[in-house]
Protein backbone atom coordinates (compact mmCIF):
# COMPACT_ATOMS: atom_id res chain seq x y z
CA UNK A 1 -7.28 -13.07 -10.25
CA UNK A 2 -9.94 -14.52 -8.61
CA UNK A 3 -8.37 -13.40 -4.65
CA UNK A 4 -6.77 -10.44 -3.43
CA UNK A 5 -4.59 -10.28 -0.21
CA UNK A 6 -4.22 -7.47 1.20
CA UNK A 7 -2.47 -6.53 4.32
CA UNK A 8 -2.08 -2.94 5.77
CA UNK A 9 0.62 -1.17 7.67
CA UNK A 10 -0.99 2.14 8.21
CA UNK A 11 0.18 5.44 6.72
CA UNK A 12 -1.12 8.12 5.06
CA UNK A 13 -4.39 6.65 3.36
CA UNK A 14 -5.47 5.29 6.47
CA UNK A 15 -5.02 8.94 8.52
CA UNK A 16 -7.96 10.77 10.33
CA UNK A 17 -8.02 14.17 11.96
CA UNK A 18 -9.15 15.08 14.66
CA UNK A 19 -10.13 18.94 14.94
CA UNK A 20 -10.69 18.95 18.85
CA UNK A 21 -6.62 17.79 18.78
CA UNK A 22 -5.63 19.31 15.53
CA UNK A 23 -3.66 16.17 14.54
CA UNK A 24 -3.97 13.07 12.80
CA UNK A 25 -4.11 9.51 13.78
CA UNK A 26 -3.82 6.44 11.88
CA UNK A 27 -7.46 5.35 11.98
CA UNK A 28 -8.64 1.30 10.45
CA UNK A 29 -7.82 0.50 7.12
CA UNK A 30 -9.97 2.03 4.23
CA UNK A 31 -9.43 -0.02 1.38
CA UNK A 32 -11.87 -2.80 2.35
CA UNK A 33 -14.71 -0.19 2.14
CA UNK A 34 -13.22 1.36 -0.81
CA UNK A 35 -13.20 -1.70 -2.61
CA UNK A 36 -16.88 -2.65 -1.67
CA UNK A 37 -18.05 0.73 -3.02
CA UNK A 38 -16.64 0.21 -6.45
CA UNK A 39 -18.02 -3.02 -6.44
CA UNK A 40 -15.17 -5.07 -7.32
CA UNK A 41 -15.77 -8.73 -8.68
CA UNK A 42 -12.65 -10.73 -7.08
CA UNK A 43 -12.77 -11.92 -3.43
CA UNK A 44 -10.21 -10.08 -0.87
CA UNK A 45 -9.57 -10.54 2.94
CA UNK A 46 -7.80 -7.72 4.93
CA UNK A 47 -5.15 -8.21 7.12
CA UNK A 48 -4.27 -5.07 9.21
CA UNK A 49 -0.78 -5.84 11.13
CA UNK A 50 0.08 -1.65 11.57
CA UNK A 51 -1.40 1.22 12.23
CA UNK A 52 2.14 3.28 11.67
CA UNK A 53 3.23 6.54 9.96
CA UNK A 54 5.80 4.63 7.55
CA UNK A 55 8.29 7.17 8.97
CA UNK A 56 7.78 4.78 12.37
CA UNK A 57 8.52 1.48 10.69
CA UNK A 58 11.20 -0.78 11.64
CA UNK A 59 12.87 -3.24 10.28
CA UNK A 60 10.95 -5.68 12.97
CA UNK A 61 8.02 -4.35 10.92
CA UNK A 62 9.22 -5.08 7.58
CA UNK A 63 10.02 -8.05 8.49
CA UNK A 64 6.72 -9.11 10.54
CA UNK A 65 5.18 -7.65 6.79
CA UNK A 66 7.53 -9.91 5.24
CA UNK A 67 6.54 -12.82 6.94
CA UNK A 68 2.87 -12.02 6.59
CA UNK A 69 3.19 -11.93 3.20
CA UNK A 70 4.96 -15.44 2.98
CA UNK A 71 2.56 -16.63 4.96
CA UNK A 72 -0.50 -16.13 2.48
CA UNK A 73 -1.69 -18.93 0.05
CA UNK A 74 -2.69 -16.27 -2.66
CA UNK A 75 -0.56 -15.26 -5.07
CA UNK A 76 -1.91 -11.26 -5.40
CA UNK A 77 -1.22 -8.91 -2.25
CA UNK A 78 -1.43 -5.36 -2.12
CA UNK A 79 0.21 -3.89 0.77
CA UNK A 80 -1.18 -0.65 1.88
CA UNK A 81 1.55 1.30 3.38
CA UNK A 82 3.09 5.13 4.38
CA UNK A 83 4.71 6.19 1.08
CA UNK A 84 7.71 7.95 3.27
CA UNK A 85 9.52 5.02 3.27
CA UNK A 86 7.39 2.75 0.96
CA UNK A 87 10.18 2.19 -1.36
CA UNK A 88 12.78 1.05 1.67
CA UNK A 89 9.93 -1.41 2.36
CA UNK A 90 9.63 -2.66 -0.96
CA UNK A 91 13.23 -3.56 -1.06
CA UNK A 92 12.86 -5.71 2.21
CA UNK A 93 9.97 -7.99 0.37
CA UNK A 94 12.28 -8.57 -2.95
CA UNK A 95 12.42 -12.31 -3.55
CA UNK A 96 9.75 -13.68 -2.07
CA UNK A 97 8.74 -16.95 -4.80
CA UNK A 98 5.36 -17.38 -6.26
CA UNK A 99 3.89 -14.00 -5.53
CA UNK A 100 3.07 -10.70 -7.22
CA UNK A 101 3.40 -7.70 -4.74
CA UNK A 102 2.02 -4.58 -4.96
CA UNK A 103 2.10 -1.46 -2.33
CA UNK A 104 0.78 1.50 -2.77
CA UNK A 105 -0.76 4.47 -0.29
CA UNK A 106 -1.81 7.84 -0.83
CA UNK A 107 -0.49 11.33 -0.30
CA UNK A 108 -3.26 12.75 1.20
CA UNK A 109 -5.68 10.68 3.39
CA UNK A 110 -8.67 8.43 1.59
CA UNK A 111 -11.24 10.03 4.02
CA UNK A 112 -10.56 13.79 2.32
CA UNK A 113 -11.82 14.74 -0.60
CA UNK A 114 -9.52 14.92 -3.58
CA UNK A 115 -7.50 12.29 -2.12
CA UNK A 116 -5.29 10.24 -4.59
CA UNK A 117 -6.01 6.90 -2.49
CA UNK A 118 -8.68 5.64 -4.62
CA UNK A 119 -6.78 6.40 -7.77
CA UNK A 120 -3.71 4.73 -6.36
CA UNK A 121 -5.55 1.64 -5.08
CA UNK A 122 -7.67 1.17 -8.50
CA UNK A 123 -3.88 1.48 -10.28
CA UNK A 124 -2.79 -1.10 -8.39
CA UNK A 125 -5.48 -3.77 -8.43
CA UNK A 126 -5.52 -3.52 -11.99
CA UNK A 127 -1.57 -3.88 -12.19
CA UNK A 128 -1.19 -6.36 -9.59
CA UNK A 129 -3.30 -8.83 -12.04
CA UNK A 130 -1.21 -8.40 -14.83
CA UNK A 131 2.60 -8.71 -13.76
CA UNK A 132 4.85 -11.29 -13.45
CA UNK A 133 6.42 -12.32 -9.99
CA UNK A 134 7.76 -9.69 -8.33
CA UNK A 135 7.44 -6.01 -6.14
CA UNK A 136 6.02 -3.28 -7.47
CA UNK A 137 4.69 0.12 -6.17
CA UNK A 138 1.69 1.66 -7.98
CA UNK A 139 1.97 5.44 -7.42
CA UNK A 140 1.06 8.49 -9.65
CA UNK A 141 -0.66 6.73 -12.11
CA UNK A 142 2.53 4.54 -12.73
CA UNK A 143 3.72 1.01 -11.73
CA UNK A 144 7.36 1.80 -10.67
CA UNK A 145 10.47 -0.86 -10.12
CA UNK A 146 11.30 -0.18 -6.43
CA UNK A 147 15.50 -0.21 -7.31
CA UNK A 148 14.60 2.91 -9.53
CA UNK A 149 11.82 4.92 -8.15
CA UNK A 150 12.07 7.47 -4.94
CA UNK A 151 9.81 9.87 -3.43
CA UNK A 152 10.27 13.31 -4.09
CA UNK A 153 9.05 14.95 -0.90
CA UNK A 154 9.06 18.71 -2.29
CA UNK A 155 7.23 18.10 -4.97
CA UNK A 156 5.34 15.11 -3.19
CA UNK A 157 5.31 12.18 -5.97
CA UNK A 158 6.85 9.79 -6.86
CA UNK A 159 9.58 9.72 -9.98
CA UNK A 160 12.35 7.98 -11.24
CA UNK A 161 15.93 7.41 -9.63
């Protein structure tokens, strides 16, 4: 893989609190800094279309990401996205020719220490490289089939349908 596409949608990885408020917000994408501090050795461009809790995303939004992903010459994107509804997402980009997909998020913000995000993200580079065609979600230390993974929101992870 010699270029990465990567678009984001907002969610979780991308949150920021704000004490004075007590709340969080979806702040800029992370991943373009994360990936620049580990030094990576394949090109990527970032193309933020949402700043959304995935809980907020339409299906106008899935299918603006959709299109957005069609859109791209490279074959390799890695959609950042709200893992709430991550696999409904998924579902919606099924199909699309010539291109491996990968999303993937993080159940606790990137900014915060002990956060999953950079885990999750370094999962899914290295997985979106080496599959065929197709949609995938890299969560947990696992590349999952979005037809048989869901998130389990009391135990917060992701596991098998």
């Amino acid at each position: 893989m010699q270029q990465l596409t990567i678009i984001t949608t907002g969610g979780t990885i991308d949150k920021v609190y704000f004490d004075d408020k007590s709340d969080y917000q979806i702040g800029a994408p992370q991943i373009g800094d994360i990936l620049t501090q580990l030094g990576v050795t394949f090109r990527f461009d970032v193309i933020p279309i949402l700043r959304k809790d995935s809980l907020h995303v339409t299906d106008e939004d899935r299918a603006l990401i959709r299109s957005t992903i069609e859109a791209q010459p490279h074959r390799h994107v890695l959609v950042t996205h709200g893992t709430d509804t991550m696999v409904e997402t998924a579902q919606v980009l099924k199909g699309i020719p010539g291109k491996v997909i990968m999303l993937t998020g993080a159940l606790n913000p990137a900014r915060f220490q002990g956060s999953d995000a950079v885990f999750n993200i370094g999962c899914a580079v290295g997985a979106v490289q080496t599959l065929d065609e197709g949609v995938y979600i890299a969560m947990n230390g696992r590349i999952w089939d979005p037809a048989q993974v869901r998130k389990n929101r009391d135990a917060n992870r992701f596991e098998a349908t």
